[in-house]
Protein backbone atom coordinates (compact mmCIF):
# COMPACT_ATOMS: atom_id res chain seq x y z
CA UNK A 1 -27.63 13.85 -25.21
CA UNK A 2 -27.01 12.95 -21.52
CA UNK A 3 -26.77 15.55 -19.08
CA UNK A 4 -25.44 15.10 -15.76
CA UNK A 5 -28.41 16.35 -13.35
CA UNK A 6 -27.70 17.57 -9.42
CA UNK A 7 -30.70 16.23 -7.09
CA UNK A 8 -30.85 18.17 -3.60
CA UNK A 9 -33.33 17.17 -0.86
CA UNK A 10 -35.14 20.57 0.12
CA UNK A 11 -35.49 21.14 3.58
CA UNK A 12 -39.18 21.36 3.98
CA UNK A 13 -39.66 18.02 1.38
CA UNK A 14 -39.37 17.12 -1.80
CA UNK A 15 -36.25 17.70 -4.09
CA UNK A 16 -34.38 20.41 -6.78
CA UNK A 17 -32.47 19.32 -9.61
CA UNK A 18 -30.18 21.48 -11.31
CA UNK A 19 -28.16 20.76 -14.24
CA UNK A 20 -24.56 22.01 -14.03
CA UNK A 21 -23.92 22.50 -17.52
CA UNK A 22 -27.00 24.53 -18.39
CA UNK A 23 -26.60 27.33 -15.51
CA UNK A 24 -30.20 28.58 -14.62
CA UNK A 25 -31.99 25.01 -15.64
CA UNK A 26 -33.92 24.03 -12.45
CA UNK A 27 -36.52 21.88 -11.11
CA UNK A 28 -38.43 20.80 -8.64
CA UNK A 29 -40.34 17.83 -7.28
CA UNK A 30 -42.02 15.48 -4.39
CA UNK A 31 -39.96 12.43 -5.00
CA UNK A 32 -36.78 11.96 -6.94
CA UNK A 33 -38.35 10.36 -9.34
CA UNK A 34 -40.32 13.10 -10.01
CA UNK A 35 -37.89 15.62 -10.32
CA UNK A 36 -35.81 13.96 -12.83
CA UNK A 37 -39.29 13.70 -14.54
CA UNK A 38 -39.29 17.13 -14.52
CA UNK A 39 -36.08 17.64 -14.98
CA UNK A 40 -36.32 16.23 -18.38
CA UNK A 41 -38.99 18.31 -19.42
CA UNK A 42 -36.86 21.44 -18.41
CA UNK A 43 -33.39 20.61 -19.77
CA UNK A 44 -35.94 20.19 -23.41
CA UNK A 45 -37.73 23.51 -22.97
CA UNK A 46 -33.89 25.23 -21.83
CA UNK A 47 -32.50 23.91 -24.36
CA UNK A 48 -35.36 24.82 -27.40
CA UNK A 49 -35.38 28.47 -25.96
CA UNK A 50 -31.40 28.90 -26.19
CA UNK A 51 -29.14 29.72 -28.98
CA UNK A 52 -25.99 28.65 -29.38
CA UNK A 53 -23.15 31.25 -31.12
CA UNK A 54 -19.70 31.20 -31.97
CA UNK A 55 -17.32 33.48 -30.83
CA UNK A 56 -14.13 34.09 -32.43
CA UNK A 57 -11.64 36.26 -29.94
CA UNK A 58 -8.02 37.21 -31.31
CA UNK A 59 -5.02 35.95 -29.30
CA UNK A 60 -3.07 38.98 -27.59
CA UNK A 61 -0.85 36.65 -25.91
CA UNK A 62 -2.90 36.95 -22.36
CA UNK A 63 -3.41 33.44 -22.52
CA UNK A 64 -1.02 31.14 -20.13
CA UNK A 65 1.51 29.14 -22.25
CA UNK A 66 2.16 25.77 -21.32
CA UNK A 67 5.69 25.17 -19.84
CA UNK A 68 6.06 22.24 -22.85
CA UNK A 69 5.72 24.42 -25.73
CA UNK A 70 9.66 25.46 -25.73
CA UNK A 71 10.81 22.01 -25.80
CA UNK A 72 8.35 20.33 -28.27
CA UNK A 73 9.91 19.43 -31.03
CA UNK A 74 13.85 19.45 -29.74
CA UNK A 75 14.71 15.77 -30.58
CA UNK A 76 12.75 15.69 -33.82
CA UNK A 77 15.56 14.73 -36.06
CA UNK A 78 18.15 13.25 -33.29
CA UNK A 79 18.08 9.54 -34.04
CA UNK A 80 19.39 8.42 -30.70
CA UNK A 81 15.80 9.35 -29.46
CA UNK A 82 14.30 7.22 -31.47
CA UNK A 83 15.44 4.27 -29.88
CA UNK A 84 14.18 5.86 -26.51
CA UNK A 85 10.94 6.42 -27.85
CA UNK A 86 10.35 2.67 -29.28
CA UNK A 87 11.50 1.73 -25.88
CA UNK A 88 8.91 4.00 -24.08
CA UNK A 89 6.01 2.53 -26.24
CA UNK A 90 6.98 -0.69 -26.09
CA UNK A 91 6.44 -0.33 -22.25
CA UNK A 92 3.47 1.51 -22.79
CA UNK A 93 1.65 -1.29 -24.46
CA UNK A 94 1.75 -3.81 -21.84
CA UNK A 95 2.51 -2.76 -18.74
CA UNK A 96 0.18 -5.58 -16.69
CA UNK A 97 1.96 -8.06 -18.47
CA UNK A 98 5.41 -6.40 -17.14
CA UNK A 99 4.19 -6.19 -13.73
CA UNK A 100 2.55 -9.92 -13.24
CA UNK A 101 5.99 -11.28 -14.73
CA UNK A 102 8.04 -9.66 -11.83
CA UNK A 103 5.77 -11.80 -9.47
């Protein structure tokens, strides 16, 4: 896996690294080079000590609707929108080619 790793200069030398997807997973180090050395070492050891769990959590209808959700659907069986929609993807699939022939 690939983790995206933060390297900071500390003020009084040397560097931290901290990975922002594993909160708490730090390290430190003289050169940058170094710390991602280190770095390395620690995402292994975070990531051997933690446990990963599933948590299922019933809908009560807190969660924020998207705005979409009312209209999805609406032109499903007009067939006047199906000619829109082969014209919107047959824009979609070129659209360089459309722009370098108005040139």
């Amino acid at each position: 896996m690939r983790y995206a790793v933060v390297v900071q200069p500390r003020r009084h030398g040397g560097f931290v690294a901290s990975v922002p997807a594993l909160p708490g997973c730090r390290s430190h180090g003289t050169t940058e080079g170094e710390v991602l050395m280190n770095m390395h070492t620690a995402i292994a050891r975070h990531l051997k000590r933690a446990k990963i769990f599933q948590v299922e959590v019933e809908d009560n209808g807190a969660a924020t609707k998207n705005p979409w959700d009312s209209i999805i659907g609406m032109f499903e069986n007009d067939s006047i929108f199906d000619d829109v929609e082969r014209e919107i993807k047959r824009a979609r699939v070129h659209p360089k080619n459309k722009a370098r022939k108005k040139k």
